[in-house]
C-alpha atoms as a PDB file:
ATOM      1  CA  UNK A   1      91.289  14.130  30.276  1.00  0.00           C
ATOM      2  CA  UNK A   2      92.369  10.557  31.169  1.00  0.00           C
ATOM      3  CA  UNK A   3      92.472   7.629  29.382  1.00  0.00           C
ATOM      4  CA  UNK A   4      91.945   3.790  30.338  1.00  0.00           C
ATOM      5  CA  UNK A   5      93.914   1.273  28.549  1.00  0.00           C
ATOM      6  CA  UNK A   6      91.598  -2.036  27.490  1.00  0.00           C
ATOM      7  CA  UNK A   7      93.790  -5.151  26.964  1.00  0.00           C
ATOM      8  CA  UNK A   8      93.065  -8.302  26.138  1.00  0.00           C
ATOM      9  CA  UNK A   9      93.983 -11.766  27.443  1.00  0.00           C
ATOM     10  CA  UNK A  10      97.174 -11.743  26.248  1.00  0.00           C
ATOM     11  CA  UNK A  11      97.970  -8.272  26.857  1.00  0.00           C
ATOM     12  CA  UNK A  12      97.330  -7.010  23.793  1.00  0.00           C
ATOM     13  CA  UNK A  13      95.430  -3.513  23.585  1.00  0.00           C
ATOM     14  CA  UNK A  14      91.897  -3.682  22.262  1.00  0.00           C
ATOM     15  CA  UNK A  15      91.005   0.087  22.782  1.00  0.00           C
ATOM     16  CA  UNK A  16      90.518   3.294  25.070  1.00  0.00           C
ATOM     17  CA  UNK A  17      88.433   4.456  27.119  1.00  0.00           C
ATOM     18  CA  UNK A  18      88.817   8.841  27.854  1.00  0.00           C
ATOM     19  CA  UNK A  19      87.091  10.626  30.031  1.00  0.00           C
ATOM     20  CA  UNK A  20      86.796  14.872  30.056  1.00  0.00           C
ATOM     21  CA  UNK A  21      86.131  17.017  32.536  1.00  0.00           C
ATOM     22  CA  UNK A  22      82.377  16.873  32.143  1.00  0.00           C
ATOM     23  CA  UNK A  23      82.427  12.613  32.826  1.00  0.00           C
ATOM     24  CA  UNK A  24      81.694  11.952  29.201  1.00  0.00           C
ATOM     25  CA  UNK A  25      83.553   8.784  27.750  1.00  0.00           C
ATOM     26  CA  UNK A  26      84.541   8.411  24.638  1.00  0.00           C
ATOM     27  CA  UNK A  27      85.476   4.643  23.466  1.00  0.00           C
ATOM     28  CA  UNK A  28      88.161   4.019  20.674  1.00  0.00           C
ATOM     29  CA  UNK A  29      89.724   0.989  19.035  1.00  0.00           C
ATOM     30  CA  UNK A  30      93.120   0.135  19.238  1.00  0.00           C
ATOM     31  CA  UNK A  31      94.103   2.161  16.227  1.00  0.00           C
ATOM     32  CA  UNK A  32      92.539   4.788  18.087  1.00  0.00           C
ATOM     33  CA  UNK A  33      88.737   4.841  15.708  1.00  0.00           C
ATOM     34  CA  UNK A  34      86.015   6.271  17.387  1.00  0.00           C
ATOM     35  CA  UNK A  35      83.608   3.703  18.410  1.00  0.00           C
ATOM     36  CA  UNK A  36      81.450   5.579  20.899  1.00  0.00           C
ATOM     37  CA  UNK A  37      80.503   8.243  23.841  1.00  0.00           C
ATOM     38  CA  UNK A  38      78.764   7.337  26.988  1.00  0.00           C
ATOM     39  CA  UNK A  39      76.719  10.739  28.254  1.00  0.00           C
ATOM     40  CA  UNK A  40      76.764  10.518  32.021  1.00  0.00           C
ATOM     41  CA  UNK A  41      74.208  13.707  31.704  1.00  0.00           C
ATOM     42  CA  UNK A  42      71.112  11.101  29.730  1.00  0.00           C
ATOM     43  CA  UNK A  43      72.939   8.265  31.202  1.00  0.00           C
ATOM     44  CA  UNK A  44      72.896   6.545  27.570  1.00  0.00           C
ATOM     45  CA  UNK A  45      75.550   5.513  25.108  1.00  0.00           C
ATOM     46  CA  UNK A  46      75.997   5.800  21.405  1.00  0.00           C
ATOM     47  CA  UNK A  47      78.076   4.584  18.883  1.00  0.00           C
ATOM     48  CA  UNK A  48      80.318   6.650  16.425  1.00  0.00           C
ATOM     49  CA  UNK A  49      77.503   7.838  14.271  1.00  0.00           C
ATOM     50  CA  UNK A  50      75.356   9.035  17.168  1.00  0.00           C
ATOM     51  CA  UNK A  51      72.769   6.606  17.337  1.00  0.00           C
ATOM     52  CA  UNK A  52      71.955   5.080  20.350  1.00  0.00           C
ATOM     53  CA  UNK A  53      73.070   1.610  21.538  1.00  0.00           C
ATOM     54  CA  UNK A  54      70.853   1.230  25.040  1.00  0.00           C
ATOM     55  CA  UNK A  55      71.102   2.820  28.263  1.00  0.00           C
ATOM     56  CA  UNK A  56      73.616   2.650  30.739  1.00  0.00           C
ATOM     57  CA  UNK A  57      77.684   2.869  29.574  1.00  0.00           C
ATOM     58  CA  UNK A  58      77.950   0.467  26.619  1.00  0.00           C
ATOM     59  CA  UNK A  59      81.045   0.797  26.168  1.00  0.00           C
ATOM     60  CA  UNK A  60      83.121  -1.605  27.316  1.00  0.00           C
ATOM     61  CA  UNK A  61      80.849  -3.853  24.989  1.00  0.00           C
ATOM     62  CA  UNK A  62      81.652  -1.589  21.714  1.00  0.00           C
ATOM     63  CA  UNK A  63      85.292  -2.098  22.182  1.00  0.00           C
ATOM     64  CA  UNK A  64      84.986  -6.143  22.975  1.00  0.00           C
ATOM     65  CA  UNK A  65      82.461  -5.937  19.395  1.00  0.00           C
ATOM     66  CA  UNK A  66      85.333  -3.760  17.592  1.00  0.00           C
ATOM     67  CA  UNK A  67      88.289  -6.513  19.026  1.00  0.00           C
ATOM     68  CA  UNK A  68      86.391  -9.475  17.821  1.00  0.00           C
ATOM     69  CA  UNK A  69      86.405  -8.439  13.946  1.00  0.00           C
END
């Protein structure tokens, strides 16, 4: 699995984005919450509850929603 530090502006982390084996991502805050999985497979993303957000990786935009609270 790897992981992909977010950071803001200032340099302050906002969240993570890991990836397995299979190319799924999984998006987390910076206290590590889920917020998210992207599905390569359906090519769709959904938030931490499983219900779907739009096509395409989201994710990045779950993270910058998350940051901004």
């Amino acid at each position: 699995m790897s992981r992909q530090t977010l950071r803001d502006a200032h340099a302050h982390v906002i969240g993570y984005i890991d990836t397995d084996a299979r190319g799924v991502q999984t998006a987390r805050d910076s206290h590590l919450h889920l917020l998210g999985r992207y599905e390569p497979q359906h090519d769709v993303t959904r938030d931490a509850h499983a219900r779907l957000v739009g096509s395409g990786n989201q994710l990045a935009a779950l993270i910058a929603g998350a940051a901004g609270r």
